[in-house]
Protein backbone atom coordinates (compact mmCIF):
# COMPACT_ATOMS: atom_id res chain seq x y z
CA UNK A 1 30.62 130.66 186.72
CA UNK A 2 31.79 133.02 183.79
CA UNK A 3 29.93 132.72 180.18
CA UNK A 4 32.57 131.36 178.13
CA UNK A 5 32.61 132.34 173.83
CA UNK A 6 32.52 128.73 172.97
CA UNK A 7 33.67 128.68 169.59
CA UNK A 8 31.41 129.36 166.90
CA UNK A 9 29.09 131.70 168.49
CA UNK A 10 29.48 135.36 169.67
CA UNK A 11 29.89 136.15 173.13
CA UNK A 12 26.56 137.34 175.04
CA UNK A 13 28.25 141.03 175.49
CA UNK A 14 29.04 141.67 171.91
CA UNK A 15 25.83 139.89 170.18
CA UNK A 16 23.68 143.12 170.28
CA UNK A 17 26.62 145.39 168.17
CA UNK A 18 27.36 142.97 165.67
CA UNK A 19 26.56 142.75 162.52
CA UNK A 20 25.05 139.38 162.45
CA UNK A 21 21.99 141.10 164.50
CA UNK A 22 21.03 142.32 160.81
CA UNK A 23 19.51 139.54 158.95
CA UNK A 24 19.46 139.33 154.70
CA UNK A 25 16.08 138.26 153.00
CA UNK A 26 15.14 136.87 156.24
CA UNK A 27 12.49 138.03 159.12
CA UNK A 28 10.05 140.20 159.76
CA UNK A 29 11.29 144.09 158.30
CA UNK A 30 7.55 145.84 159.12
CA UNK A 31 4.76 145.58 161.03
CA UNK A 32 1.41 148.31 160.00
CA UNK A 33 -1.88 148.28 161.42
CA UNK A 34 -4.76 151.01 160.62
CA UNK A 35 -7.26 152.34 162.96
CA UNK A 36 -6.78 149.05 165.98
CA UNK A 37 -9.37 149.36 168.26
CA UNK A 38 -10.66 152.22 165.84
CA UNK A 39 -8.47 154.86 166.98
CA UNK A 40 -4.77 153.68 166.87
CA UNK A 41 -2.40 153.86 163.57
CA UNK A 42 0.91 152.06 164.17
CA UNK A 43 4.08 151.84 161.42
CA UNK A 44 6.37 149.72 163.08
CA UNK A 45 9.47 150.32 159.96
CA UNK A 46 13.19 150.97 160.81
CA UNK A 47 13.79 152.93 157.68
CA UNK A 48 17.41 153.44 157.64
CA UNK A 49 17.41 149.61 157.02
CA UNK A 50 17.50 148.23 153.26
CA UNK A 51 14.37 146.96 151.99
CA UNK A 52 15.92 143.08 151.99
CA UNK A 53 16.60 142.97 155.49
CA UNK A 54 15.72 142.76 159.18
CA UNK A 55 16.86 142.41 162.93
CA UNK A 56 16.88 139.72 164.76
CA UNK A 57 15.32 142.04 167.41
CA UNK A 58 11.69 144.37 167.54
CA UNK A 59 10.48 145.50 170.86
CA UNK A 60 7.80 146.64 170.99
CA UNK A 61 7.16 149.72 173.43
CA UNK A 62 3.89 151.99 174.32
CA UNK A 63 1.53 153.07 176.98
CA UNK A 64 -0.32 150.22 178.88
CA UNK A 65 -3.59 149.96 176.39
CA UNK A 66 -1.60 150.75 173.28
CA UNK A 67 -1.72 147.09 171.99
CA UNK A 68 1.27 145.50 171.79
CA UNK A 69 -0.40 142.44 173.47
CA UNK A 70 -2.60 142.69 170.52
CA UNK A 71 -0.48 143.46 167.93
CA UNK A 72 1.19 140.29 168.90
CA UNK A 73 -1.90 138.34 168.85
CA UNK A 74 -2.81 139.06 165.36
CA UNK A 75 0.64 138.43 164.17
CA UNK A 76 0.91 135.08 165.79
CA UNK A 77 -3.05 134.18 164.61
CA UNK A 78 -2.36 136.16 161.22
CA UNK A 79 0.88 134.05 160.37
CA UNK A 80 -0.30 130.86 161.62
CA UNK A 81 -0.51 128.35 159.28
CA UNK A 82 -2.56 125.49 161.48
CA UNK A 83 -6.09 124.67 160.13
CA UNK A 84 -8.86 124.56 162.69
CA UNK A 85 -7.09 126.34 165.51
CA UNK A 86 -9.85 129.21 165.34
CA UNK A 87 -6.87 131.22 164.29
CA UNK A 88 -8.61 133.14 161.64
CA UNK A 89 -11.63 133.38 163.30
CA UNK A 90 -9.79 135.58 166.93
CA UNK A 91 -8.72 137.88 164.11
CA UNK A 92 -11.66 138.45 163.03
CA UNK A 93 -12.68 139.25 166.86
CA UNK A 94 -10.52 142.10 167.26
CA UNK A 95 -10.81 145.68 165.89
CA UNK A 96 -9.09 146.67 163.34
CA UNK A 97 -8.83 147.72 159.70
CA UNK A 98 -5.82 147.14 158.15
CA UNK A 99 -2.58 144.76 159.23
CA UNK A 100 0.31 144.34 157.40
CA UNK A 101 3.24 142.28 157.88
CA UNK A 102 5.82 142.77 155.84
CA UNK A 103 9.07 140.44 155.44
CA UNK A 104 12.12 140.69 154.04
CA UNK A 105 12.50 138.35 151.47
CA UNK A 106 9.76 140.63 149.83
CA UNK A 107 6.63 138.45 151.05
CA UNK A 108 4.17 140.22 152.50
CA UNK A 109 0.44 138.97 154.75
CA UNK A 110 -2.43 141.46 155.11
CA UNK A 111 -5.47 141.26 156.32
CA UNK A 112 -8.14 144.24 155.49
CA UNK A 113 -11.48 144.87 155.96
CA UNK A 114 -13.07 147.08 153.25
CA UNK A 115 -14.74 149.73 155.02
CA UNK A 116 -15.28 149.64 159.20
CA UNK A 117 -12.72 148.26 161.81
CA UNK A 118 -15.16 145.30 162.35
CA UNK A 119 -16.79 141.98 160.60
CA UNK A 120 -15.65 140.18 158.18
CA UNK A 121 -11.54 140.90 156.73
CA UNK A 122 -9.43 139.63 153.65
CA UNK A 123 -6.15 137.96 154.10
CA UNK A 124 -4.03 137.33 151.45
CA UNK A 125 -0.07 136.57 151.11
CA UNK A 126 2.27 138.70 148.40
CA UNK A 127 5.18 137.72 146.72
CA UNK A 128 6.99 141.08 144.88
CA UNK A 129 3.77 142.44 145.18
CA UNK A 130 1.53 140.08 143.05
CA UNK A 131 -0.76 138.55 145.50
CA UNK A 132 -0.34 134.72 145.39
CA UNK A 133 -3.35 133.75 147.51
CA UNK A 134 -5.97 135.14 149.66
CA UNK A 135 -9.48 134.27 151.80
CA UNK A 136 -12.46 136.26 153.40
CA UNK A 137 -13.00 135.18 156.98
CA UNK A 138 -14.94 136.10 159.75
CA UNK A 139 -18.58 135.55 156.99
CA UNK A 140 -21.50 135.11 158.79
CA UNK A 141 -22.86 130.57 158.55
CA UNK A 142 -25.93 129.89 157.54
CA UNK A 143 -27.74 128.07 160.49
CA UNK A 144 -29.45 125.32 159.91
CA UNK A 145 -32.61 126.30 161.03
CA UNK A 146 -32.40 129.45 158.46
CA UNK A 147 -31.74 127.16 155.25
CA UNK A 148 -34.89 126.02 155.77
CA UNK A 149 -36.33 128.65 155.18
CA UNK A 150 -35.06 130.48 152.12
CA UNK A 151 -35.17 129.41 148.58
CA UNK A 152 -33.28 125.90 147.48
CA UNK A 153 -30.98 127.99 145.07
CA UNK A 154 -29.67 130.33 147.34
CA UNK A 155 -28.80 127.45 149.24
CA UNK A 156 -26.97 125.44 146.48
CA UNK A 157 -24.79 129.15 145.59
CA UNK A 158 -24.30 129.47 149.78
CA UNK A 159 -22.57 126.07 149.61
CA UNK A 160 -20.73 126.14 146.34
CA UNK A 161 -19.35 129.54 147.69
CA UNK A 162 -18.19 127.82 151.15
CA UNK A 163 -16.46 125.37 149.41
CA UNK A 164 -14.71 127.84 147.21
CA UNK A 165 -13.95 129.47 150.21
CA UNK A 166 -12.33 126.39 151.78
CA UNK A 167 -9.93 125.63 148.61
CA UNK A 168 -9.11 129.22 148.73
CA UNK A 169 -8.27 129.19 152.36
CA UNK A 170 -6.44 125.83 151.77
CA UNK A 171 -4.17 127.75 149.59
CA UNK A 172 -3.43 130.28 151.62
CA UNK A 173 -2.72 128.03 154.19
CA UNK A 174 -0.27 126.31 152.07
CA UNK A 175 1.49 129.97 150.96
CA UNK A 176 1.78 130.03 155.14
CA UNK A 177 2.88 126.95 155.77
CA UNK A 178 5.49 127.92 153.04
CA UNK A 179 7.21 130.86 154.76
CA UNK A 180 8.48 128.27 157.56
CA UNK A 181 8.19 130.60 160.72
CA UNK A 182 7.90 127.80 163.27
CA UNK A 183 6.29 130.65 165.47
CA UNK A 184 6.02 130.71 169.01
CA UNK A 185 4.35 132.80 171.40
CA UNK A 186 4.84 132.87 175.09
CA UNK A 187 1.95 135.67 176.20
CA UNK A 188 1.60 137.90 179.08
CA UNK A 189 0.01 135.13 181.06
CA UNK A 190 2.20 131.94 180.56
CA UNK A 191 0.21 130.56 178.09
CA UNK A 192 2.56 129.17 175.24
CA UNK A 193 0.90 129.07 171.79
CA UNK A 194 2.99 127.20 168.71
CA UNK A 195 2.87 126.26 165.06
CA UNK A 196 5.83 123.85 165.90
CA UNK A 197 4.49 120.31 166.42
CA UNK A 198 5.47 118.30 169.47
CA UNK A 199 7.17 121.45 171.47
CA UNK A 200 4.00 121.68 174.35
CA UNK A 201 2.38 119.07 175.39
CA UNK A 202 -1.16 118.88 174.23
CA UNK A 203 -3.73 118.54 176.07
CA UNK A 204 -7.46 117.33 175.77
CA UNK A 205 -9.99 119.63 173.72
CA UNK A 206 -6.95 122.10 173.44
CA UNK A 207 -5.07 123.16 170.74
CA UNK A 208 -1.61 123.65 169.76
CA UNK A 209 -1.29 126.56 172.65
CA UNK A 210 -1.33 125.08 176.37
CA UNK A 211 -2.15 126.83 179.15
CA UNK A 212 0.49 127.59 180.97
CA UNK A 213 -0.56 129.38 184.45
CA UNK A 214 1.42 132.23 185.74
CA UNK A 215 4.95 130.59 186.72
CA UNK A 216 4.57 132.64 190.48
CA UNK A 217 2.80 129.45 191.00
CA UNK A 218 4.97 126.68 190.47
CA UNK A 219 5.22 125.03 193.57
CA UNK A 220 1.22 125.09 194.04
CA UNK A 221 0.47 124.33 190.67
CA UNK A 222 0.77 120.62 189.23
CA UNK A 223 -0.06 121.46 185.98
CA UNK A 224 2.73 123.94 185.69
CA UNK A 225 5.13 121.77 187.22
CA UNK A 226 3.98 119.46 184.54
CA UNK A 227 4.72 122.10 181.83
CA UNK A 228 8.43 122.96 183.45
CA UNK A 229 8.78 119.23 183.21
CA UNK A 230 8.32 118.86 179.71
CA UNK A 231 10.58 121.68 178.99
CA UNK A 232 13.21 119.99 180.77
CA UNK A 233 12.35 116.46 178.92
CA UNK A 234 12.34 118.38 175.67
CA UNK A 235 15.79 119.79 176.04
CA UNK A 236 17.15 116.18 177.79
CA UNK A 237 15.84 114.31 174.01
CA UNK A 238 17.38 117.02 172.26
CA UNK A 239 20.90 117.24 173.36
CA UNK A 240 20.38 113.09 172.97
CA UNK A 241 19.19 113.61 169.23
CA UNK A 242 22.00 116.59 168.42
CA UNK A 243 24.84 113.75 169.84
CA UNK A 244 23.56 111.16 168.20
CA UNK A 245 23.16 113.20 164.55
CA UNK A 246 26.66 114.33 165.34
CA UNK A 247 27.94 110.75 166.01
CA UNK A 248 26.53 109.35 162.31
CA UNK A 249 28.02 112.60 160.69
CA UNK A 250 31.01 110.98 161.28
CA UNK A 251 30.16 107.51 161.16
CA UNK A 252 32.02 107.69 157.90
CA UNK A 253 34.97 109.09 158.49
CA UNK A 254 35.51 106.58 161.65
CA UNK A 255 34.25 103.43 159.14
CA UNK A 256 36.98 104.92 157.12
CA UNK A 257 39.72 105.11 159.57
CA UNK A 258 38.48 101.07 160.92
CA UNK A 259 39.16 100.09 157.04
CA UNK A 260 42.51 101.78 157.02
CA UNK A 261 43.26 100.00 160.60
CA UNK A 262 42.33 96.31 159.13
CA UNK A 263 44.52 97.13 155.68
CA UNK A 264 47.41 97.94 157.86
CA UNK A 265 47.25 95.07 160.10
CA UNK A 266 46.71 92.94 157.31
CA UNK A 267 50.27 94.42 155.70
CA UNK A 268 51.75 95.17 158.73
CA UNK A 269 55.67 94.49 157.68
CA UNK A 270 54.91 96.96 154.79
CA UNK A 271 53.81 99.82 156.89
CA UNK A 272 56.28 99.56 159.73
CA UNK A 273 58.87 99.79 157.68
CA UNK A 274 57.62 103.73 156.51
CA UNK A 275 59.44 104.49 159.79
CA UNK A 276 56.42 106.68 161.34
CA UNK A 277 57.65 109.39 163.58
CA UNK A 278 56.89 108.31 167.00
CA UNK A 279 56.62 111.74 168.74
CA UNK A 280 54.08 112.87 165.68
CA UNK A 281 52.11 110.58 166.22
CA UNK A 282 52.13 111.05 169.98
CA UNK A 283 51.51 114.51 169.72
CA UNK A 284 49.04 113.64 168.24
CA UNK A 285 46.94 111.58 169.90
CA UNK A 286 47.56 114.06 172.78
CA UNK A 287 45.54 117.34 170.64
CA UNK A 288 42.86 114.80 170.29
CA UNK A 289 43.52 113.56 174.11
CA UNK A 290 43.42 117.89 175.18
CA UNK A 291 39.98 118.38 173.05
CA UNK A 292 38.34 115.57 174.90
CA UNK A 293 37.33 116.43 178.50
CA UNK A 294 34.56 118.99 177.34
CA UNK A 295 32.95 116.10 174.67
CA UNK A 296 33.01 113.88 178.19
CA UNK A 297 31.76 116.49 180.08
CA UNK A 298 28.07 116.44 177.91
CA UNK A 299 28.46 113.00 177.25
CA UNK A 300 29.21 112.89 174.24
CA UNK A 301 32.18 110.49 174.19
CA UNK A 302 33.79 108.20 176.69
CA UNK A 303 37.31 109.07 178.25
CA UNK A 304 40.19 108.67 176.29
CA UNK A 305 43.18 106.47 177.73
CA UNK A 306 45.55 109.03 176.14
CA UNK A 307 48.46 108.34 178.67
CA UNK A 308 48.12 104.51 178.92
CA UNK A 309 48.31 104.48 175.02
CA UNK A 310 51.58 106.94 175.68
CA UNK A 311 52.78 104.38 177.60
CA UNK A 312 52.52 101.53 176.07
CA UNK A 313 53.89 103.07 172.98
CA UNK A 314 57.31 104.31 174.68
CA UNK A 315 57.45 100.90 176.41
CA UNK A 316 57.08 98.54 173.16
CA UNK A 317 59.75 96.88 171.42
CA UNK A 318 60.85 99.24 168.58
CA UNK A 319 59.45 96.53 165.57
CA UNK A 320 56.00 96.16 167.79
CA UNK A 321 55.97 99.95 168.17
CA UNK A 322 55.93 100.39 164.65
CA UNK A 323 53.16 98.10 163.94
CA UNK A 324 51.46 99.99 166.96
CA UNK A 325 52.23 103.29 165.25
CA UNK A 326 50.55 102.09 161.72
CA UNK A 327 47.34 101.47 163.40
CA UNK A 328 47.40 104.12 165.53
CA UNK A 329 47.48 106.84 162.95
CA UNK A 330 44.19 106.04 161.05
CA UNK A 331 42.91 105.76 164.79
CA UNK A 332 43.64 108.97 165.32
CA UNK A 333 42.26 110.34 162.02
CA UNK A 334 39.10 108.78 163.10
CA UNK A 335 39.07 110.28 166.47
CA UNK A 336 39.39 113.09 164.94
CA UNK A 337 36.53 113.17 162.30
CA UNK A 338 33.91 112.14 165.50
CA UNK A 339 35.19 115.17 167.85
CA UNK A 340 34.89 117.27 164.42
CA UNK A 341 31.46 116.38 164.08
CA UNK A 342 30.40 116.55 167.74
CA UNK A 343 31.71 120.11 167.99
CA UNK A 344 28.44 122.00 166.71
CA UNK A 345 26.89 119.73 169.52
CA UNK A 346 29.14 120.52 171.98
CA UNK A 347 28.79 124.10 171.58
CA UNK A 348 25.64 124.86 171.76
CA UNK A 349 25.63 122.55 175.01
CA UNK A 350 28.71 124.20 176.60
CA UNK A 351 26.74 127.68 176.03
CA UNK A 352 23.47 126.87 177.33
CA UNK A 353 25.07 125.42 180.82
CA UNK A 354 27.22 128.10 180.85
CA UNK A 355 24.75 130.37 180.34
CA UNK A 356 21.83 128.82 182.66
CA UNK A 357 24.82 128.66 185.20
CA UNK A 358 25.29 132.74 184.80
CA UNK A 359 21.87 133.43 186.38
CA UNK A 360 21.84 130.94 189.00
CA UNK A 361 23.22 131.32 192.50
CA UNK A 362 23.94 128.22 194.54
CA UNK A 363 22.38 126.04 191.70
CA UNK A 364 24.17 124.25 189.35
CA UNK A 365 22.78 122.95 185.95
CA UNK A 366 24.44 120.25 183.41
CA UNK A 367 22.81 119.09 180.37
CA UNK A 368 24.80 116.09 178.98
CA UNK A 369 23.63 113.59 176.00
CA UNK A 370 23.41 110.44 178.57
CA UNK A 371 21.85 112.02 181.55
CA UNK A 372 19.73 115.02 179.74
CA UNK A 373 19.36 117.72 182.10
CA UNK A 374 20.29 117.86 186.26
CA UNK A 375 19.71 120.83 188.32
CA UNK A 376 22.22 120.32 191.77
CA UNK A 377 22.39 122.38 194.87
CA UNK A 378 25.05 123.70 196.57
CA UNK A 379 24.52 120.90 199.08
CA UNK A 380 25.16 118.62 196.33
CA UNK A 381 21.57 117.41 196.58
CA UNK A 382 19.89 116.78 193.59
CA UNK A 383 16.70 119.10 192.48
CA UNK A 384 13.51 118.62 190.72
CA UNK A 385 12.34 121.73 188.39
CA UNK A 386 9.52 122.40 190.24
CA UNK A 387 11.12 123.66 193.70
CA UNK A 388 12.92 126.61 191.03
CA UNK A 389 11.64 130.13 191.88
CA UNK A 390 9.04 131.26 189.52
CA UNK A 391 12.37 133.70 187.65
CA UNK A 392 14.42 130.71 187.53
CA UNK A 393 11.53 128.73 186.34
CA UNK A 394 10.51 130.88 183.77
CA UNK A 395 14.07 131.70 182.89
CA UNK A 396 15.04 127.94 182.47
CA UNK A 397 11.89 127.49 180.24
CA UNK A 398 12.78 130.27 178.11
CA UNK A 399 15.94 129.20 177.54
CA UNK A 400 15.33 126.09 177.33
CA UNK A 401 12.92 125.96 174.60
CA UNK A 402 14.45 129.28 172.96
CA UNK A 403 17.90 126.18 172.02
CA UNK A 404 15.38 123.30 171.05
CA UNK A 405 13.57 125.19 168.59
CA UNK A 406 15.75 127.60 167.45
CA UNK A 407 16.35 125.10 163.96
CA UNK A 408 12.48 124.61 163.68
CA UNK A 409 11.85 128.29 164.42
CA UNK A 410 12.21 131.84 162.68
CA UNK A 411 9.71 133.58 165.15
CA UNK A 412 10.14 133.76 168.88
CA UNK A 413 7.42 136.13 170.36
CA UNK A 414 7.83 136.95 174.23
CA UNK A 415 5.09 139.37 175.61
CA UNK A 416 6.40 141.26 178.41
CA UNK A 417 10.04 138.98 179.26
CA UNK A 418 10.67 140.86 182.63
CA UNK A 419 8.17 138.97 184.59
CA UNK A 420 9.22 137.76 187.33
CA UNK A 421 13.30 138.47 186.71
CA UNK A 422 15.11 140.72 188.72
CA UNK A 423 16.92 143.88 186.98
CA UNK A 424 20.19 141.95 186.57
CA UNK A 425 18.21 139.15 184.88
CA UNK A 426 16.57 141.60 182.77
CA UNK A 427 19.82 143.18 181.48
CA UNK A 428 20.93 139.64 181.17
CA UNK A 429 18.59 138.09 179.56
CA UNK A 430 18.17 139.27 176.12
CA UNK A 431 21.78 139.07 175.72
CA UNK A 432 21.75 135.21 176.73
CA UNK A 433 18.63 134.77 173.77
CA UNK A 434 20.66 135.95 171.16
CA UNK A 435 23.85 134.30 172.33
CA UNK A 436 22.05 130.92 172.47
CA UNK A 437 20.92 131.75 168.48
CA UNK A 438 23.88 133.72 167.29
CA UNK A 439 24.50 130.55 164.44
CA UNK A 440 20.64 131.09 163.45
CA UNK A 441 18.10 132.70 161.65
CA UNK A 442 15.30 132.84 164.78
CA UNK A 443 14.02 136.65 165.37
CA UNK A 444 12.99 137.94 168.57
CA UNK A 445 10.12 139.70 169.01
CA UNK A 446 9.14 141.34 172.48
CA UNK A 447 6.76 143.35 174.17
CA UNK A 448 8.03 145.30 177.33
CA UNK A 449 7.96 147.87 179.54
CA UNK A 450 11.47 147.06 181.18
CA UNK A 451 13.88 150.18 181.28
CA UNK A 452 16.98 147.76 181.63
CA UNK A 453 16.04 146.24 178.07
CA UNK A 454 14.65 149.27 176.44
CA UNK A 455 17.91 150.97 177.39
CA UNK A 456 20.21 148.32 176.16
CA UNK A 457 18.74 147.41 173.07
CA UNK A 458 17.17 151.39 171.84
CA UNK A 459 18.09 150.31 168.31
CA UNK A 460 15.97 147.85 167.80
CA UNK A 461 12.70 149.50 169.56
CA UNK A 462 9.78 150.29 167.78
CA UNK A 463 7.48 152.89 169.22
CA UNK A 464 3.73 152.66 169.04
CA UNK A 465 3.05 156.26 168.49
CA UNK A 466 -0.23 157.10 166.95
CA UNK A 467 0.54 158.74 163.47
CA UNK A 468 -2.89 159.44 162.67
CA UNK A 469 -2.52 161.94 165.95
């Protein structure tokens, strides 16, 4: 099956050259860490690009040991605005001594330490340079045990300090929560960490990231196919949700067109008499009748008895006809208004099947607002997620999530994409993410060694070369 340009969003081959790939005041513009792991100095900066603006796209390429796994740790930890994750505290774990993430709306997040690459940093959040917040972490706590033993005022200034410390880091928390990322971060190994509420399942004593195992084992693993699962229930609610948003957008207009319906069946002499132009009003109801097989197709309306109406019009006694033409035309007008408003809807639906339906071979996917999402075989059998390959497991999951959070998210992090897909898939793939989000503000940001992707998309790489070399 081709990938059709549904209208509204650009088509997968020409979303990496346009200009829409260059983002105004929003996104991530730079990324600069000092002396990681003590020896590394990285200024990840496209500097032909004006100070207000960023790509949707960074990947991130260097030698295996380089840290780009780690540079995309920190971010996610760094930018996280989730109290008592232990976000702060991994940062504080890793060696470093400066990180600085610049964005483009002139906001800034950096975390220093004042002398060594280890202990305790400072993170604090910019706005046009005047720092608007900002916490230590990574202090040695006083045990217990030790508070017994030193003098009663040090004590009292330890824990008036620590609760200074926790309004200050409530703040900056707050300044986080602010910048609305919605970050997510699918890592190396599967494991898919969040700031976006309800998009993993959670499980006991975890937090907000669940453990996804390697998708290779999918059809061993049954907490996997649990995690595929969800994906697919996730997407299901969602095109259910997007229909039925659509639907009360134009609730009115159709309420509307119902009022207009009773008034001229209650003056029904008056109207027929305006002589309404049978073949207009045909035509029509047939552009409405034309539009309507793809909102069926995702379930998004029932099937429109175009013809019969057709019929019965041509058939009618001329004075019945024109009492049938008076109510059909506010009919029409509110048929209209509800395939107007289910459009968006229908889409974004049409290009995720379309696209899911471009990688797979003797697999057939449809996502539709009544029946979420069905994976068929060639057979015609029906399948269950988990008998997918591990590629088109990870690639459905990918997808998947990439459309339901793409209007919570600004921040989609993807360490090392080519697992598991083929080199087709790879050249594919990256073309089918920023299809999927051409009509949003979501930046990707990757982490590969893939030749296919580095080759395709050599604008948008950023090289970790060592400047202090």
């Amino acid at each position: 099956m081709s990938l059709g340009e549904p209208r509204g969003l650009m088509s997968p081959q020409a979303a990496d050259e346009r200009s829409s790939l260059v983002t105004k005041k929003v996104g991530i513009r730079r990324i600069y860490v000092e002396r990681l792991f003590g020896q590394y100095t990285y200024d990840l900066l496209d500097k032909d690009l004006p100070l207000d603006t960023a790509t949707k796209l960074l990947l991130l390429y260097g030698d295996n040991g380089s840290g780009k796994t780690t540079i995309m740790r920190i971010l996610f930890f760094l930018l996280s605005h989730l109290d008592g994750q232990g976000h702060k505290t991994k940062v504080a774990q890793i060696r470093f001594k400066t990180f600085n993430v610049e964005f483009a709306d002139g906001t800034s997040v950096v975390a220093e330490r004042p002398q060594d690459v280890v202990g305790p940093y400072d993170l604090r959040v910019a706005k046009g340079g005047e720092v608007v917040a900002r916490a230590p972490y990574g202090l040695e706590e006083m045990h217990p045990a030790e508070a017994r033993k030193v003098d009663p005022d040090r004590i009292v200034r330890y824990y008036e300090e620590s609760a200074a410390r926790e309004i200050e880091h409530a703040k900056l928390l707050q300044f986080l929560k602010d910048i609305n990322l919605g970050a997510i971060y699918l890592t190396d190994n599967r494991r898919v960490l969040t700031t976006i509420p309800g998009l993993v399942p959670r499980e006991s004593g975890r937090d907000v990231g669940v453990v996804m195992r390697t998708m290779r084992k999918l059809a061993d693993d049954e907490s996997d196919r649990g995690a595929l699962a969800f994906a697919v229930h996730q997407i299901s609610s969602w095109a259910t949700r997007q229909a039925f948003r659509g639907s009360a957008q134009g609730e009115e207009d159709v309420n509307s067109a119902y009022a207009a319906i009773m008034k001229r069946l209650a003056y029904a002499p008056r109207y027929a008499t305006q002589g309404a132009n049978l073949q207009a009003v045909i035509e029509a109801l047939k552009d409405q009748g034309r539009r309507s097989p793809e909102f069926v197709r995702f379930g998004l309306i029932k099937a429109l008895k175009v013809d019969e109406i057709v019929e019965d019009l041509r058939a009618a006694d001329p004075q019945v006809r024109d009492t049938m033409l008076a109510v059909l035309e506010p009919y029409i007008t509110g048929l209209k208004a509800r395939l107007d408003a289910l459009e968006p809807i229908r889409v974004q639906l049409s290009a995720f099947v379309d696209t899911m339906n471009s990688f797979y071979r003797n697999k057939i996917v449809d996502l539709d607002a009544e029946h979420g999402l069905r994976i068929t075989a060639a057979t015609g059998d029906k399948l269950q997620p988990s008998v997918l390959s591990s590629g088109e497991g990870q690639l459905l999951y990918l997808l998947a999530s990439t459309l339901v959070a793409k209007e919570q998210s600004n921040l989609f992090m993807i360490d090392e994409p080519e697992i598991s897909l083929n080199v087709k898939w790879q050249r594919q793939l990256l073309h089918s993410l920023l299809y999927l989000t051409s009509d949003s503000n979501i930046q990707f940001i990757l982490a590969t060694h893939s030749i296919e992707l580095l080759t395709h998309y050599s604008r948008f790489v950023r090289d970790l070369n060592n400047i202090e070399q």
